[in-house]
Protein backbone atom coordinates (compact mmCIF):
# COMPACT_ATOMS: atom_id res chain seq x y z
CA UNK A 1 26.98 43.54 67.45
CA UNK A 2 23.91 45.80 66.89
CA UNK A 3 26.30 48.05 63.92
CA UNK A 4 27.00 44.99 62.59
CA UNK A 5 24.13 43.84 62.41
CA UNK A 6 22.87 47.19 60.85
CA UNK A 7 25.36 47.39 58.05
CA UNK A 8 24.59 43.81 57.39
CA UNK A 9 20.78 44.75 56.78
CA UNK A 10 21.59 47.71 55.08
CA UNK A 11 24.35 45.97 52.36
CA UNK A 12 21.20 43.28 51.84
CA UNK A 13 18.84 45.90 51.29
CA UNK A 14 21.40 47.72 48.59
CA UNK A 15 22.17 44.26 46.79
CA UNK A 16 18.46 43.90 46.61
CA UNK A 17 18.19 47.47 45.15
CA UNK A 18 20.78 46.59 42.69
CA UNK A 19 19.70 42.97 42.10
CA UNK A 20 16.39 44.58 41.04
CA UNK A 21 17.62 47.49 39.13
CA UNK A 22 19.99 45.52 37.12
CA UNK A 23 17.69 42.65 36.42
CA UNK A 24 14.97 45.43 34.93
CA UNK A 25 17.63 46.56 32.71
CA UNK A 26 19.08 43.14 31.90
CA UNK A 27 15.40 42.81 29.81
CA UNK A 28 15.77 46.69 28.60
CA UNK A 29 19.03 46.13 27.27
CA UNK A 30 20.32 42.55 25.95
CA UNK A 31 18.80 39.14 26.72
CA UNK A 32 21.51 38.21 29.58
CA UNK A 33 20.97 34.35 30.63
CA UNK A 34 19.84 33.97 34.13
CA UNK A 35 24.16 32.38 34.98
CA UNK A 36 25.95 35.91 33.07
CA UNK A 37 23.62 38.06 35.46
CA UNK A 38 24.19 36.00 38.53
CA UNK A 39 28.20 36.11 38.05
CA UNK A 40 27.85 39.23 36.82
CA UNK A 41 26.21 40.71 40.20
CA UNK A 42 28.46 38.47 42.14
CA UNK A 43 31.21 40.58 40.32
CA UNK A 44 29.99 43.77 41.23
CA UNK A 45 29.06 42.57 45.12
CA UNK A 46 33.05 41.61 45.56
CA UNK A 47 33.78 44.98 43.90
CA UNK A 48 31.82 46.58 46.93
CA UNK A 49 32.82 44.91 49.44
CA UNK A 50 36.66 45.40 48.84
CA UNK A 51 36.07 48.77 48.32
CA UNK A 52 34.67 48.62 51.90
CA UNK A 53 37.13 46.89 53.50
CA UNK A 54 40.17 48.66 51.82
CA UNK A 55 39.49 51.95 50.01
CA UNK A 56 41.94 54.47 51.93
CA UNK A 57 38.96 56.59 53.04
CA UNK A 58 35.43 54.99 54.65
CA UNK A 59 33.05 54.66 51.38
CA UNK A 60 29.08 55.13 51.58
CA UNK A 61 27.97 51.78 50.54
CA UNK A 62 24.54 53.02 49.16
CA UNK A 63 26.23 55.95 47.56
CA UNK A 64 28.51 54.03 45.64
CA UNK A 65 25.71 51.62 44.39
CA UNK A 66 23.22 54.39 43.41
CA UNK A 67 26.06 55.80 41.40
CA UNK A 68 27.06 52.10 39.50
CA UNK A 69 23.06 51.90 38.38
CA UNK A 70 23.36 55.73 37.19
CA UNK A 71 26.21 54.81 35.17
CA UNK A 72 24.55 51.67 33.62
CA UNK A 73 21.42 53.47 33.28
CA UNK A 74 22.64 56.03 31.89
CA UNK A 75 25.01 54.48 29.20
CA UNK A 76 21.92 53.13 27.57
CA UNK A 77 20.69 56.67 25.69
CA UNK A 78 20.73 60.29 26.70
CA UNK A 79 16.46 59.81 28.05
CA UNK A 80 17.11 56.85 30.23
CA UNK A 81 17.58 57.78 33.83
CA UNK A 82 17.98 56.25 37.36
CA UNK A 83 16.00 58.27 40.16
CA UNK A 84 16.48 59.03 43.74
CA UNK A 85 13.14 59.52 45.66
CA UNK A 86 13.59 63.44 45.42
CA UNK A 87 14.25 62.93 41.40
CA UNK A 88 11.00 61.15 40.91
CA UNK A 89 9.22 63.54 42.90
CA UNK A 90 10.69 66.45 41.13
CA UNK A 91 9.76 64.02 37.89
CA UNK A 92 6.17 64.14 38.70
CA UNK A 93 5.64 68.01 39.29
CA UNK A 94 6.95 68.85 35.77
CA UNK A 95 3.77 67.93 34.24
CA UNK A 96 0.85 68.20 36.80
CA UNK A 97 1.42 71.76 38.26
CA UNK A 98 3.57 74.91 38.81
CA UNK A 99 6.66 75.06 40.28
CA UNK A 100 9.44 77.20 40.90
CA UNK A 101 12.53 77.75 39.08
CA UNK A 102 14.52 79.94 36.26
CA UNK A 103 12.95 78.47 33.17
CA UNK A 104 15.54 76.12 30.92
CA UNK A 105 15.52 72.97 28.95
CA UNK A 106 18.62 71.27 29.24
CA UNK A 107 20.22 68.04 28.42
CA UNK A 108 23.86 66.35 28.42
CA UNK A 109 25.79 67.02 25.34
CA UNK A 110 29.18 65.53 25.20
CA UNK A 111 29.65 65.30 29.35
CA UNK A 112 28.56 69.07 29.39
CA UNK A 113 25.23 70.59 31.09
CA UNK A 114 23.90 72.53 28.03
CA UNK A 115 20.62 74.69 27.38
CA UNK A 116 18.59 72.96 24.99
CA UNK A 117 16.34 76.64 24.86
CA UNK A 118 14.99 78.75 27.63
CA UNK A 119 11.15 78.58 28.46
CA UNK A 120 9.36 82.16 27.03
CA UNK A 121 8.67 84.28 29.51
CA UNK A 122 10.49 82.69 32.44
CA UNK A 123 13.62 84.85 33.90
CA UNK A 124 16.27 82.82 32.12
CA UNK A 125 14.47 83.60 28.72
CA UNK A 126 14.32 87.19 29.96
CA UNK A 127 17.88 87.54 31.32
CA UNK A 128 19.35 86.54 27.63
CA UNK A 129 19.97 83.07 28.10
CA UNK A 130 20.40 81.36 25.02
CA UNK A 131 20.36 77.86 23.31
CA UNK A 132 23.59 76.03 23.53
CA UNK A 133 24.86 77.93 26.55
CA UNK A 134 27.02 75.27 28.37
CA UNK A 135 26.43 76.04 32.10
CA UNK A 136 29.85 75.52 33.86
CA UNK A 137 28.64 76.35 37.55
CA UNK A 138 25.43 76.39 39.17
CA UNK A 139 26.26 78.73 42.32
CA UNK A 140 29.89 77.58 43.33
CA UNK A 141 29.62 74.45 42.23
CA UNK A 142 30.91 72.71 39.01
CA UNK A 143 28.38 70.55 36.66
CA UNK A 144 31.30 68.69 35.46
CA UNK A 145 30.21 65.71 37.39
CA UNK A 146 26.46 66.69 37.80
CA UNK A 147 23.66 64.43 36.99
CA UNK A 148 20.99 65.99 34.92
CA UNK A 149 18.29 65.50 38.08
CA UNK A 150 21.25 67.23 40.17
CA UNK A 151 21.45 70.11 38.25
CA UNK A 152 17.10 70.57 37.98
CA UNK A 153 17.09 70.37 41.46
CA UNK A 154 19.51 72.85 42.15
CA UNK A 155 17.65 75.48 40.11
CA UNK A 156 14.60 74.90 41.32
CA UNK A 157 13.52 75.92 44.71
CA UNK A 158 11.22 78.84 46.37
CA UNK A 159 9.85 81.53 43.56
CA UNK A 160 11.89 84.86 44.91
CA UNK A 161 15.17 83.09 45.85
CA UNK A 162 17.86 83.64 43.76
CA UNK A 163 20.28 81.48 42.46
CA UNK A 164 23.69 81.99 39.96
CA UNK A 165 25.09 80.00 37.39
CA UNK A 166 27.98 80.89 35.07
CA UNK A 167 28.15 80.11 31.28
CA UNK A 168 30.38 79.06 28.38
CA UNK A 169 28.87 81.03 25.12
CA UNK A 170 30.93 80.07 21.70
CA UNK A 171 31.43 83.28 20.60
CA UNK A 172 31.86 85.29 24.23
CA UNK A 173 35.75 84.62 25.33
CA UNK A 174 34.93 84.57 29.34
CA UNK A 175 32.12 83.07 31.36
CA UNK A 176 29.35 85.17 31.78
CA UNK A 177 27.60 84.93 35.30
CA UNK A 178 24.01 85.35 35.58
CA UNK A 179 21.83 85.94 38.77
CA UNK A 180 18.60 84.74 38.54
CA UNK A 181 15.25 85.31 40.22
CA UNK A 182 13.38 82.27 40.40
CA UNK A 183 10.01 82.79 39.19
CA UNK A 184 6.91 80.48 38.75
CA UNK A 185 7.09 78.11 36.08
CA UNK A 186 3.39 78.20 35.21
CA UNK A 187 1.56 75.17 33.87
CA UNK A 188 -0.25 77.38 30.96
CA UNK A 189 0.97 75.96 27.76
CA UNK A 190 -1.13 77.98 25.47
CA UNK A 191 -2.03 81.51 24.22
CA UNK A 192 -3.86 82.62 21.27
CA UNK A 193 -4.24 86.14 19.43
CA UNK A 194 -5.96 86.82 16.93
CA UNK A 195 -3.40 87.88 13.99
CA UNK A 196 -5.73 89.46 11.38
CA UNK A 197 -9.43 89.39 10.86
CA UNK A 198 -10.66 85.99 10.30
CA UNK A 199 -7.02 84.43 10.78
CA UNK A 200 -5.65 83.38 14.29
CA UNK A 201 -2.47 82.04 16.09
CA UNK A 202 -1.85 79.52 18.79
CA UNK A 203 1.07 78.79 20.60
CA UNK A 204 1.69 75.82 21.95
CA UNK A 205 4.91 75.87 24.68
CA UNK A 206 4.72 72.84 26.21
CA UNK A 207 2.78 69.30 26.20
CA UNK A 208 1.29 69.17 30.10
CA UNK A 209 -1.83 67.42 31.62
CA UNK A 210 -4.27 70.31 30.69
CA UNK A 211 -2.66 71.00 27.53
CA UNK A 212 -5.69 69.48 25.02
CA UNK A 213 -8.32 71.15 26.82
CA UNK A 214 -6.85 74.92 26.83
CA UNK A 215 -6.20 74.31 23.44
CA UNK A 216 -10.35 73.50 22.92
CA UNK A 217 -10.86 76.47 25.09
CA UNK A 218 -8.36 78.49 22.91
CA UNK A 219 -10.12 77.65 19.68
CA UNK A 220 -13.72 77.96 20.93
CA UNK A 221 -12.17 81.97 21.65
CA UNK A 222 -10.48 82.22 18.16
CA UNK A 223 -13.93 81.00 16.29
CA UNK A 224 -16.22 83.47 18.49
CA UNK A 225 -14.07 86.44 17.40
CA UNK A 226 -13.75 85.26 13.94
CA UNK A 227 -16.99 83.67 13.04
CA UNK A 228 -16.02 82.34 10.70
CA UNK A 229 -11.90 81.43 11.46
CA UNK A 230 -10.58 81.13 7.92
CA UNK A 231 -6.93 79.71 8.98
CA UNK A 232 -4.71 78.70 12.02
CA UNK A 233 -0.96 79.53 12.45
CA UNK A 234 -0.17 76.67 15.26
CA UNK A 235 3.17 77.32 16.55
CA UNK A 236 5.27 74.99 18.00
CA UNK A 237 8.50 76.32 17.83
CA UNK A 238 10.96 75.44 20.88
CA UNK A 239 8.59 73.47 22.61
CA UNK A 240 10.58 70.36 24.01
CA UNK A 241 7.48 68.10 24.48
CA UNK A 242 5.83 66.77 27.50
CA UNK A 243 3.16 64.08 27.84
CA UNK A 244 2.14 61.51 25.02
CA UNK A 245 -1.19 61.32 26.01
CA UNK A 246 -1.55 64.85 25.42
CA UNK A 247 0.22 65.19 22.24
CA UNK A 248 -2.28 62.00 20.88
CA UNK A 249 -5.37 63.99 21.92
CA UNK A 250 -4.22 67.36 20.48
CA UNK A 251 -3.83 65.87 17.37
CA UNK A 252 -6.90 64.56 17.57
CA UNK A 253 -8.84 67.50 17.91
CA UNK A 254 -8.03 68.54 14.29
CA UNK A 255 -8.27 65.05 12.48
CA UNK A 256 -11.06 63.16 12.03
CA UNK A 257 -9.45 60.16 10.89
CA UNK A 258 -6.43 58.45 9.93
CA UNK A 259 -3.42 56.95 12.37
CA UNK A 260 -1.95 59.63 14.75
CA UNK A 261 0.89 57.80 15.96
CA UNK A 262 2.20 54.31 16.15
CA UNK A 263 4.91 52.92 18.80
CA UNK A 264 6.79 49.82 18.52
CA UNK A 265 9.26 48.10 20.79
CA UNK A 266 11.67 45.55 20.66
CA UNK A 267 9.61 42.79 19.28
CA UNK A 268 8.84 45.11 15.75
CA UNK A 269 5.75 42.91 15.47
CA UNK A 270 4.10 44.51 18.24
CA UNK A 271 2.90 47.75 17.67
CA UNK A 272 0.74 50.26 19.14
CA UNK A 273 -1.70 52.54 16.80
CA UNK A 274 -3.68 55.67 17.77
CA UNK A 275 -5.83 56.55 15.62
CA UNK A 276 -8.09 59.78 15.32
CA UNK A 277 -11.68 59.85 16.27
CA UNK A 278 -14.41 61.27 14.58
CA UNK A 279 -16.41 63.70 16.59
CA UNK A 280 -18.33 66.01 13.91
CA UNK A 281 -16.24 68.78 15.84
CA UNK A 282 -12.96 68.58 13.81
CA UNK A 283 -12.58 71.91 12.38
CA UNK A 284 -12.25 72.02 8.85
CA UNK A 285 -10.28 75.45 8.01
CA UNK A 286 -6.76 75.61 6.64
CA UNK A 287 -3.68 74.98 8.98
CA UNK A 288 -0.12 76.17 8.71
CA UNK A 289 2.32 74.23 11.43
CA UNK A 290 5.42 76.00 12.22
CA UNK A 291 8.48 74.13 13.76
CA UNK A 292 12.25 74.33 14.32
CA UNK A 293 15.11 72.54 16.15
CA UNK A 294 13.97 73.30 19.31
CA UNK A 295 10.46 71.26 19.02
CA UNK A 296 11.01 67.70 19.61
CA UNK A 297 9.11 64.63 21.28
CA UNK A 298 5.67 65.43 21.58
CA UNK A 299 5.82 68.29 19.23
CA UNK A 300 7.20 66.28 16.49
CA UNK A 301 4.30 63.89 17.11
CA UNK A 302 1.56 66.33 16.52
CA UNK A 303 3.53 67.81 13.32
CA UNK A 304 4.15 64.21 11.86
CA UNK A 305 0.74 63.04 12.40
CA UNK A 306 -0.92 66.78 10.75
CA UNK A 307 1.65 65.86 7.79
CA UNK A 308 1.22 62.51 6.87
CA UNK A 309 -2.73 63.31 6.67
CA UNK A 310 -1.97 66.05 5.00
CA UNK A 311 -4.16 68.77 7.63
CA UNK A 312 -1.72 70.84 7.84
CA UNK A 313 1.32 72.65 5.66
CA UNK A 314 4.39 72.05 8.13
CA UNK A 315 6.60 75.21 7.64
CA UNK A 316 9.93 76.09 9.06
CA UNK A 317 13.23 74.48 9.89
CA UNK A 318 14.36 70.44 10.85
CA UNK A 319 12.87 69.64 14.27
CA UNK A 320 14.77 68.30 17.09
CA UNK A 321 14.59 64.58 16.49
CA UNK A 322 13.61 62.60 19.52
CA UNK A 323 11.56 59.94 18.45
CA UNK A 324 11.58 57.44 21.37
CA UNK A 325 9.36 56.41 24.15
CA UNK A 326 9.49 56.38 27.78
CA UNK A 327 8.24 54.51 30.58
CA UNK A 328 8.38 55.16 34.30
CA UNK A 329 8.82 52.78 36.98
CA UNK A 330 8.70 53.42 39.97
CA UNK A 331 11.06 51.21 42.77
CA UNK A 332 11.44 50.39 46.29
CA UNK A 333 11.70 53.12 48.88
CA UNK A 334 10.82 55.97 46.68
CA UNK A 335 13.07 55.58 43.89
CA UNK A 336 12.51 55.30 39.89
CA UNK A 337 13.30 53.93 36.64
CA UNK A 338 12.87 55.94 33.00
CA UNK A 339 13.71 53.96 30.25
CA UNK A 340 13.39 53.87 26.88
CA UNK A 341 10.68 51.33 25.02
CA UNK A 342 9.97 52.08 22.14
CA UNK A 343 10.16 54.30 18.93
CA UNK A 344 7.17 56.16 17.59
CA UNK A 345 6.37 56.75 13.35
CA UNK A 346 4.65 58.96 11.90
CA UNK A 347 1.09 57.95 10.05
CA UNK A 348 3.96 57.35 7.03
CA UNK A 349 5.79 55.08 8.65
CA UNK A 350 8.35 57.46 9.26
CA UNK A 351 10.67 57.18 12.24
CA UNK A 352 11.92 60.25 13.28
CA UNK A 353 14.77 59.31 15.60
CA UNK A 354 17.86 61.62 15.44
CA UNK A 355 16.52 62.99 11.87
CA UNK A 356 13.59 64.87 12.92
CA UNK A 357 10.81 66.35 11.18
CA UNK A 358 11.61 67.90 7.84
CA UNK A 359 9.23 70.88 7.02
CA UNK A 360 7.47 70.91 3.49
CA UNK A 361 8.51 74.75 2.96
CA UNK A 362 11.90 75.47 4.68
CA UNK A 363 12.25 79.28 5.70
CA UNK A 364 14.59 80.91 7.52
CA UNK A 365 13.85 83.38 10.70
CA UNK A 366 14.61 86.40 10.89
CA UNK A 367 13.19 90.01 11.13
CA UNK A 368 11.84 91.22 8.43
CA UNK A 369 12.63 95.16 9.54
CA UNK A 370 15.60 94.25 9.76
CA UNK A 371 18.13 95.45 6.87
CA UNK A 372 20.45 92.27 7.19
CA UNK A 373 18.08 89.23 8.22
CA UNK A 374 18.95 86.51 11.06
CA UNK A 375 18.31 82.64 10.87
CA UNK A 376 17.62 80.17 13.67
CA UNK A 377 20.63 79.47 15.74
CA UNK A 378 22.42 76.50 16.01
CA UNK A 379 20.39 73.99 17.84
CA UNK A 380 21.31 71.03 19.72
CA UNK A 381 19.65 67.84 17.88
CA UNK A 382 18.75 64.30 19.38
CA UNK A 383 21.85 63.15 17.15
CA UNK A 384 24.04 65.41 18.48
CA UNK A 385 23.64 63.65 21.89
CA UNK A 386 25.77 60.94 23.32
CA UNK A 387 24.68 57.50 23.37
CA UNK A 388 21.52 58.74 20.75
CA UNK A 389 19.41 55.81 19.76
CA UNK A 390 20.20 55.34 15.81
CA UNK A 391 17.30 55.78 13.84
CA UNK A 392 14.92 52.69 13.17
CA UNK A 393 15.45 53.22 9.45
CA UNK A 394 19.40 54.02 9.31
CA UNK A 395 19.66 53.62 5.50
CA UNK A 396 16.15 54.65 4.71
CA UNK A 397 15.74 56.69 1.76
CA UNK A 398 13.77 59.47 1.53
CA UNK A 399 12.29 61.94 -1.24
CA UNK A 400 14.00 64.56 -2.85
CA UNK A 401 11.66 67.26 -0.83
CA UNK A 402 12.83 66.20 2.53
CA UNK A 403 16.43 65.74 1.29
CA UNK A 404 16.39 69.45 -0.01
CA UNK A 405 14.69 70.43 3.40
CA UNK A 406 17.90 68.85 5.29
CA UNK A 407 20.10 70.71 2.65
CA UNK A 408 18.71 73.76 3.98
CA UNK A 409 18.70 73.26 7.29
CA UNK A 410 22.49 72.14 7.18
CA UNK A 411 23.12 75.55 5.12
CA UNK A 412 20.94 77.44 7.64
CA UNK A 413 23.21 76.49 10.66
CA UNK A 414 26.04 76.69 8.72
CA UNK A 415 25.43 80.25 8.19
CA UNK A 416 24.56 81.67 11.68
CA UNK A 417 26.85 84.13 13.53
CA UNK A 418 26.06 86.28 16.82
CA UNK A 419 24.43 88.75 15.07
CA UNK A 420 21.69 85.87 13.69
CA UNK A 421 21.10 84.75 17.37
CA UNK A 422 20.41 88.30 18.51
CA UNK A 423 17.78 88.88 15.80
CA UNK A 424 16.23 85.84 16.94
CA UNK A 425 16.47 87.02 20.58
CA UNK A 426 14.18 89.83 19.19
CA UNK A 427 11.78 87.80 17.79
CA UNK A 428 11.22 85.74 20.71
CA UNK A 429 10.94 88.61 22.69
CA UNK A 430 8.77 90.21 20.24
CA UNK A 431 6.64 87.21 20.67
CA UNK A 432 6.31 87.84 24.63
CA UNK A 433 5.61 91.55 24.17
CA UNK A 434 2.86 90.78 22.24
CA UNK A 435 1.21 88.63 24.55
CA UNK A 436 1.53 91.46 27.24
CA UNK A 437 -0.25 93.51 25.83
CA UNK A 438 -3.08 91.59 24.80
CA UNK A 439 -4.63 92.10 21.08
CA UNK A 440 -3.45 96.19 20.69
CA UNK A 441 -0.28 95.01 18.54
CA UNK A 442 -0.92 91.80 17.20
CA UNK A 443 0.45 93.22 13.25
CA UNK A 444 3.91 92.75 15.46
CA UNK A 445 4.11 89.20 15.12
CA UNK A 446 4.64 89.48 11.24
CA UNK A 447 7.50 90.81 11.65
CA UNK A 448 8.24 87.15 12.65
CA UNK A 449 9.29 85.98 8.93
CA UNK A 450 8.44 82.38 9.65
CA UNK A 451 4.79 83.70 10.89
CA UNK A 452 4.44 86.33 8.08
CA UNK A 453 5.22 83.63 5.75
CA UNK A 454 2.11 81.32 7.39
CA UNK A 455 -0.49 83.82 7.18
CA UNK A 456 0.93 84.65 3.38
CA UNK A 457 -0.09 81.18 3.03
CA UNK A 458 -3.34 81.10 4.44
CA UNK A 459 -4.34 84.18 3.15
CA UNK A 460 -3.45 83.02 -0.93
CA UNK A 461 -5.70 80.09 0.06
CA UNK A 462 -8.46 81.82 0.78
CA UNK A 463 -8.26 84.15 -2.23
CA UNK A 464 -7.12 80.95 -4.43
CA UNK A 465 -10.62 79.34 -3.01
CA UNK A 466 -12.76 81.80 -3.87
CA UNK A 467 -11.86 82.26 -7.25
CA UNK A 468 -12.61 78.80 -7.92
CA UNK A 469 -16.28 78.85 -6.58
């Protein structure tokens, strides 16, 4: 009597779960009248409960539901997610502290667990893990199945621990197995050097809760040794994004007016502006913003927003694309809800969605040492993934620069092979050495074509300036 009663309590409890869940996402996705979601979830209740009763093995009852609201979830766009209690946790520590782990993006492309780009400095980055790696196995078991918050957990865990996975490469015949080290995945999102007298460089990884302020601090250390700083390289190549808050206020700090961002919804009518505010702090010297297809969400933000109001040249490749919104909700017993909301535009009016950012002086990386010169590999885009949200605009029409920039960047990809990818390789771990070894080799970073380029730029300025006074 007592286990019946049990299961009883715990099917209610589930149905509730589900009730809840699916009448959230009833208002997410389509307006579903109150009678289609009742004989809807009187469908999926009888579904249950024969599976119960005559499924030729015993069924968990809340495993079976958690996995119906992951599928329905997660049919809605690749950044829409269902969470178990140990997900949303996990959720939470990416952006308010350090954790432990081997240091990859990665999303779902096509079914397949695939490396968006590896994290600088972390021991995947270091171990030769590359963008659009397609990890098979993480120890002995298969991501075929895997849900994305599956997979993160598994890599994560103890800094010192070790853990392997296997990859699929395009152009290596046979898996290649990696063991890892986990490491600390530090919260520092910033470093700064300065590249030549007068001229400095900040790199910006990812967007965390601290992100704005070491960026102020980073500055503040660029001017001092400058005095005056006479141009910025801000780099935000392969940096996936982070918090929205963060990418408003870093934008901020270099505008003194004008819209940053705007975000609207379902209901178009509705929007959302942030707009710049003056301080008398906003620095006033010349800014050259380098991207590619690995910076996306929050990045794409702060590069849109220094375009539009024209602070700051935006050099480089296409960006990733991703320009939707997120919310977070949490649910009974632990568990939550991501979602999508919104789309963001640029000050233009420009939605970015699975087209990206389009740089107003496309160049190709590669090392300029080098004898026969690399480009940036292959990325995966926001269209590329399944389910993508279209873009607001589908048949917008845009100028003949941008056009030309998307030219390019379809040539660029076009064009890469493995010896591309490993000059790139080089150049990112140029990038690291550099950092190690403080400001005794900063020259190194020109050989960075993309960052050679920049300070080309900033440096004609200045001479261009003064022969105007």
């Amino acid at each position: 009597m007592n286990s019946a009663k049990t299961r009883s309590i715990g099917k209610g409890f589930l149905l509730a779960l589900a009730v809840a869940v699916l009448l959230l996402s009833s208002r997410v996705y389509g307006d579903l009248s109150r009678a289609q979601t009742y004989e809807g979830l009187k469908l999926f209740s009888d579904v249950i409960e024969e599976i119960e009763k005559n499924y030729v093995e015993p069924v968990n009852t809340r495993d079976l539901i958690e996995k119906a609201i992951h599928g329905m979830v997660e049919s809605l766009d690749p950044h829409s997610t269902f969470m178990p209690p140990e997900a949303f946790e996990d959720l939470q520590t990416e952006t308010r502290g350090d954790f432990g782990g081997i240091g990859i993006v990665i999303t779902k492309r096509d079914g397949m667990l695939t490396v968006v780009s590896p994290i600088e400095g972390t021991p995947a980055y270091r171990a030769g893990v590359k963008a659009n790696d397609v990890i098979i196995k993480v120890e002995d078991k298969s991501t075929q199945d895997m849900m994305l918050w599956e997979a993160v957990k598994m890599m994560r865990g103890e800094p010192g621990t070790s853990i392997e996975i296997t990859i699929l490469r395009e152009e290596t015949a046979d898996p290649l197995e990696f063991n890892l080290v986990r490491d600390v995945i530090p919260m520092d999102s910033v470093r700064q050097i300065m590249l030549k007298p007068g001229y400095g460089y900040l790199w910006i990884t990812n967007f965390r809760e601290n992100t704005t302020d070491e960026v102020r601090k980073a500055l503040a250390d660029l001017e001092k040794k400058a005095d005056p700083l006479k141009g910025l390289i801000l780099d935000l190549r392969d940096n996936p994004g982070g918090l929205l808050t963060q990418a408003i206020s870093l934008a901020d700090v270099f505008l003194e007016e004008g819209r940053i961002v705007s975000i609207r919804g379902r209901d178009e009518k509705e929007e959302t502006v942030y707009s710049a505010e003056f301080d008398k702090n906003e620095p006033d010297y010349p800014i050259v913003l380098l991207i590619n297809g690995g910076s996306a969400s929050a990045s794409e933000i702060v590069a849109g927003a220094l375009q539009d109001n024209g602070r700051a040249l935006v050099l480089g490749t296409t960006s990733f694309g991703k320009g939707s919104v997120q919310t977070v909700r949490p649910l009974r017993d632990g568990y939550g809800l991501k979602y999508t909301i919104a789309r963001y535009y640029t000050p233009g009016g420009r939605s970015i969605q699975a087209d990206g950012i389009h740089p107003d002086l496309v160049v190709k990386r590669r090392l300029l040492d080098e004898s026969t010169g690399g480009v940036d590999v292959r990325r995966i885009k926001e269209g590329d993934l399944k389910n993508h949200l279209p873009g607001d605009m589908e048949g917008q029409e845009t100028d003949d620069t941008e056009k030309k920039a998307a030219d390019d960047q379809e040539e660029n990809d076009q064009s890469v092979g493995a010896d591309d990818e490993t000059d790139v390789e080089k150049l990112m771990r140029l990038r690291d050495a550099v950092y190690k070894h403080s400001d005794r080799e900063p020259d190194a970073l020109l050989l960075d074509s993309q960052i050679n380029r920049a300070y080309e730029i900033l440096r004609g300025y200045e001479i261009f300036s003064a022969r105007r006074k």
